[in-house]
C-alpha atoms as a PDB file:
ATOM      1  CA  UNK A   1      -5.563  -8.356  13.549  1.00  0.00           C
ATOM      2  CA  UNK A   2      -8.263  -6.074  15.429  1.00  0.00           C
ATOM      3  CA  UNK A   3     -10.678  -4.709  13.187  1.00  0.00           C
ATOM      4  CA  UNK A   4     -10.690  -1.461  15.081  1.00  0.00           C
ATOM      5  CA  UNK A   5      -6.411  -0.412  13.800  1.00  0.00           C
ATOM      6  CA  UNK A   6      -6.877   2.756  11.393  1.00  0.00           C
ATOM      7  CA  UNK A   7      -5.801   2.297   7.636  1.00  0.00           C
ATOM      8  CA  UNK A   8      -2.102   3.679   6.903  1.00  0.00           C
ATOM      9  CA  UNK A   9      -3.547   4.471   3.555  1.00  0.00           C
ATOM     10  CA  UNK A  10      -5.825   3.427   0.583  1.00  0.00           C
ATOM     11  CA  UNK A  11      -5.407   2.523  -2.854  1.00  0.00           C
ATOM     12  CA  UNK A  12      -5.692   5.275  -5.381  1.00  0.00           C
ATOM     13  CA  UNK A  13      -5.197   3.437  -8.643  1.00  0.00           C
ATOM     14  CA  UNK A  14      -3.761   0.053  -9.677  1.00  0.00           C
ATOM     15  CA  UNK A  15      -1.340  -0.326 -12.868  1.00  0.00           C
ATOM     16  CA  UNK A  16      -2.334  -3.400 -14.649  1.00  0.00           C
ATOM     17  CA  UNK A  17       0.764  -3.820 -16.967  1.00  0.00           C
ATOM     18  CA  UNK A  18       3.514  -3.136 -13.627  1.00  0.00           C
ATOM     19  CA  UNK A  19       1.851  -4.573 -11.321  1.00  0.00           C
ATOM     20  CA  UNK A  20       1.796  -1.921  -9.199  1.00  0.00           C
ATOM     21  CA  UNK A  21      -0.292   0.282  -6.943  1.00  0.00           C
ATOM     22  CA  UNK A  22      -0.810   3.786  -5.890  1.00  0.00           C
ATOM     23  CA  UNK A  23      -1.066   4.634  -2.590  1.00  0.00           C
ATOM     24  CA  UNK A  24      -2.178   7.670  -0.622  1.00  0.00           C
ATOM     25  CA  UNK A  25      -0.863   7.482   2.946  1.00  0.00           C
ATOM     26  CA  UNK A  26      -2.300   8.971   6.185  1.00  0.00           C
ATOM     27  CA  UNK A  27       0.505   8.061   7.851  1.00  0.00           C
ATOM     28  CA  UNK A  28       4.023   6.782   7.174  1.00  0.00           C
ATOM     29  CA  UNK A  29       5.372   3.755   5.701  1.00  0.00           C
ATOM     30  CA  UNK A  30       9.189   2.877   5.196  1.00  0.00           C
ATOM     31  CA  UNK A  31      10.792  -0.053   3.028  1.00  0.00           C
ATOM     32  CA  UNK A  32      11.109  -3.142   5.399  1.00  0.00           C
ATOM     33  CA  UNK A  33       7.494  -2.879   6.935  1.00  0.00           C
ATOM     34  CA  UNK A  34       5.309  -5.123   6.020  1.00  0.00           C
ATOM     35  CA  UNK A  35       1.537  -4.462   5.547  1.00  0.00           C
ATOM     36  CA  UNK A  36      -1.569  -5.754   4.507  1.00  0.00           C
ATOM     37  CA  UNK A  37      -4.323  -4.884   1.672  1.00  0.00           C
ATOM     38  CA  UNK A  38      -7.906  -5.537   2.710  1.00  0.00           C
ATOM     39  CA  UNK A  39     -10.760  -4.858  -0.427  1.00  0.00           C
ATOM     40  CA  UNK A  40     -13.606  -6.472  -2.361  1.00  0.00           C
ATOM     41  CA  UNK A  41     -14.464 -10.064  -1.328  1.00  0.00           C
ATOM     42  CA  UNK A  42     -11.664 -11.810  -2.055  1.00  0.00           C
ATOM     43  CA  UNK A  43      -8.682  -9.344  -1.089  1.00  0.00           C
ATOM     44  CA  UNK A  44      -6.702  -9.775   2.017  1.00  0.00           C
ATOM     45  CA  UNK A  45      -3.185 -10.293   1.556  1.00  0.00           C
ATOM     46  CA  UNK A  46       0.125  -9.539   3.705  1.00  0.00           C
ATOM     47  CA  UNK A  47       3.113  -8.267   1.455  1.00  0.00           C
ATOM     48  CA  UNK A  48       6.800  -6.814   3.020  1.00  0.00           C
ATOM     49  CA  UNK A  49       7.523  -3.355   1.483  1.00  0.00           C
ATOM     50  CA  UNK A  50      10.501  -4.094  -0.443  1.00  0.00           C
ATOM     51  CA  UNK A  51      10.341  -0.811  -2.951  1.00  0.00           C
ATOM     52  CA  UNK A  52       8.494   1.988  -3.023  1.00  0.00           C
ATOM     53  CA  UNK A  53       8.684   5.078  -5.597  1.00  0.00           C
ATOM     54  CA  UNK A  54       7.004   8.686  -5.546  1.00  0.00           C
ATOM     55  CA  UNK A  55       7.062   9.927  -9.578  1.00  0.00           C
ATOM     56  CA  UNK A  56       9.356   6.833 -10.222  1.00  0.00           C
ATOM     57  CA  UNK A  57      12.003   7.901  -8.055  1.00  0.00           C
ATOM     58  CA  UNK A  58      13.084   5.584  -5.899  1.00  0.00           C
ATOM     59  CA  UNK A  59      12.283   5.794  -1.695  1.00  0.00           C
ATOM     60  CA  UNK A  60      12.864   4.587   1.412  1.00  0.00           C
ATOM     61  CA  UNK A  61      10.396   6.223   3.658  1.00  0.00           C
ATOM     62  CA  UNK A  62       7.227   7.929   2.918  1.00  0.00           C
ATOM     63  CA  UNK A  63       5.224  10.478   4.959  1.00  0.00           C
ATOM     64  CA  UNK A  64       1.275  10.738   5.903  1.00  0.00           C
ATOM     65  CA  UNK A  65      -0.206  12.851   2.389  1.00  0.00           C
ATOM     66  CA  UNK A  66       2.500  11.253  -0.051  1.00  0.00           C
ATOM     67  CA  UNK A  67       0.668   9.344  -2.751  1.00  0.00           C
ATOM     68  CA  UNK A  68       3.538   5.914  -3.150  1.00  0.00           C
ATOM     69  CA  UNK A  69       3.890   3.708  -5.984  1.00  0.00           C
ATOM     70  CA  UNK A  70       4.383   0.056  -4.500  1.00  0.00           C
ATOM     71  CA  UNK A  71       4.730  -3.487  -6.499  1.00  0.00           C
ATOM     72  CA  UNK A  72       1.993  -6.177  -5.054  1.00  0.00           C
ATOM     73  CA  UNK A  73       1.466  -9.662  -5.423  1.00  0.00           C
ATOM     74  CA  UNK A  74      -1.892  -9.397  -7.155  1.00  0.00           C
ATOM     75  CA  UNK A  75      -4.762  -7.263  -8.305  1.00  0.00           C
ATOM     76  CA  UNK A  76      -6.032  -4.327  -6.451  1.00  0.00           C
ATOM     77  CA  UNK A  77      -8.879  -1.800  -6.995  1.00  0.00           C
ATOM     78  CA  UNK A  78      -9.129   1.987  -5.732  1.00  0.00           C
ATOM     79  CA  UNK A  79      -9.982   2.728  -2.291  1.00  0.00           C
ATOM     80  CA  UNK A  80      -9.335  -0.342  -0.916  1.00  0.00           C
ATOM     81  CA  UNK A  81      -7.681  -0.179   2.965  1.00  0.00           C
ATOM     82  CA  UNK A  82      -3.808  -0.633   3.400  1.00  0.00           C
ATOM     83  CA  UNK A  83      -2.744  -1.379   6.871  1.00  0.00           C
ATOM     84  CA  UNK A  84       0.582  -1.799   8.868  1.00  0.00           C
ATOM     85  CA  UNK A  85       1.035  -4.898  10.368  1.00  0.00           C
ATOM     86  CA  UNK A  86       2.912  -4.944  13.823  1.00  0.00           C
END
């Protein structure tokens, strides 16, 4: 993937105990597209958007400014870079 594509979003706040993160978008997202979560040193992972909630209800698209809660595979930390992968 080219370094240059823009971030769809970033991380606002990861939920230990559910496994889940909270993310801001700047653009939008739907259940069924898959993206990827780039942070830290050791954080680059690939995940299909299977569910995604805003204030626990349940979605199936998201627009740029919604803030999404979204199940992921493993630990996240605030602001790291959530992309869209084609």
């Amino acid at each position: 993937m080219a370094e240059e594509q823009e971030p769809i979003g970033k991380v606002s706040n990861y939920f230990q105990h559910v496994k889940a993160a909270a993310i801001k978008l700047s653009a939008p997202l739907k259940v069924g597209d898959k993206i990827r979560i780039v942070g830290g040193e050791n954080t680059d992972f690939e995940m299909e958007v299977k569910s995604m909630q805003i204030n626990r209800e349940e979605i199936k698209e998201a627009k740029a400014g919604d803030e999404i809660g979204l199940l992921v595979p493993q630990e996240v930390r605030k602001s790291y870079k959530v992309y869209k992968v084609e």
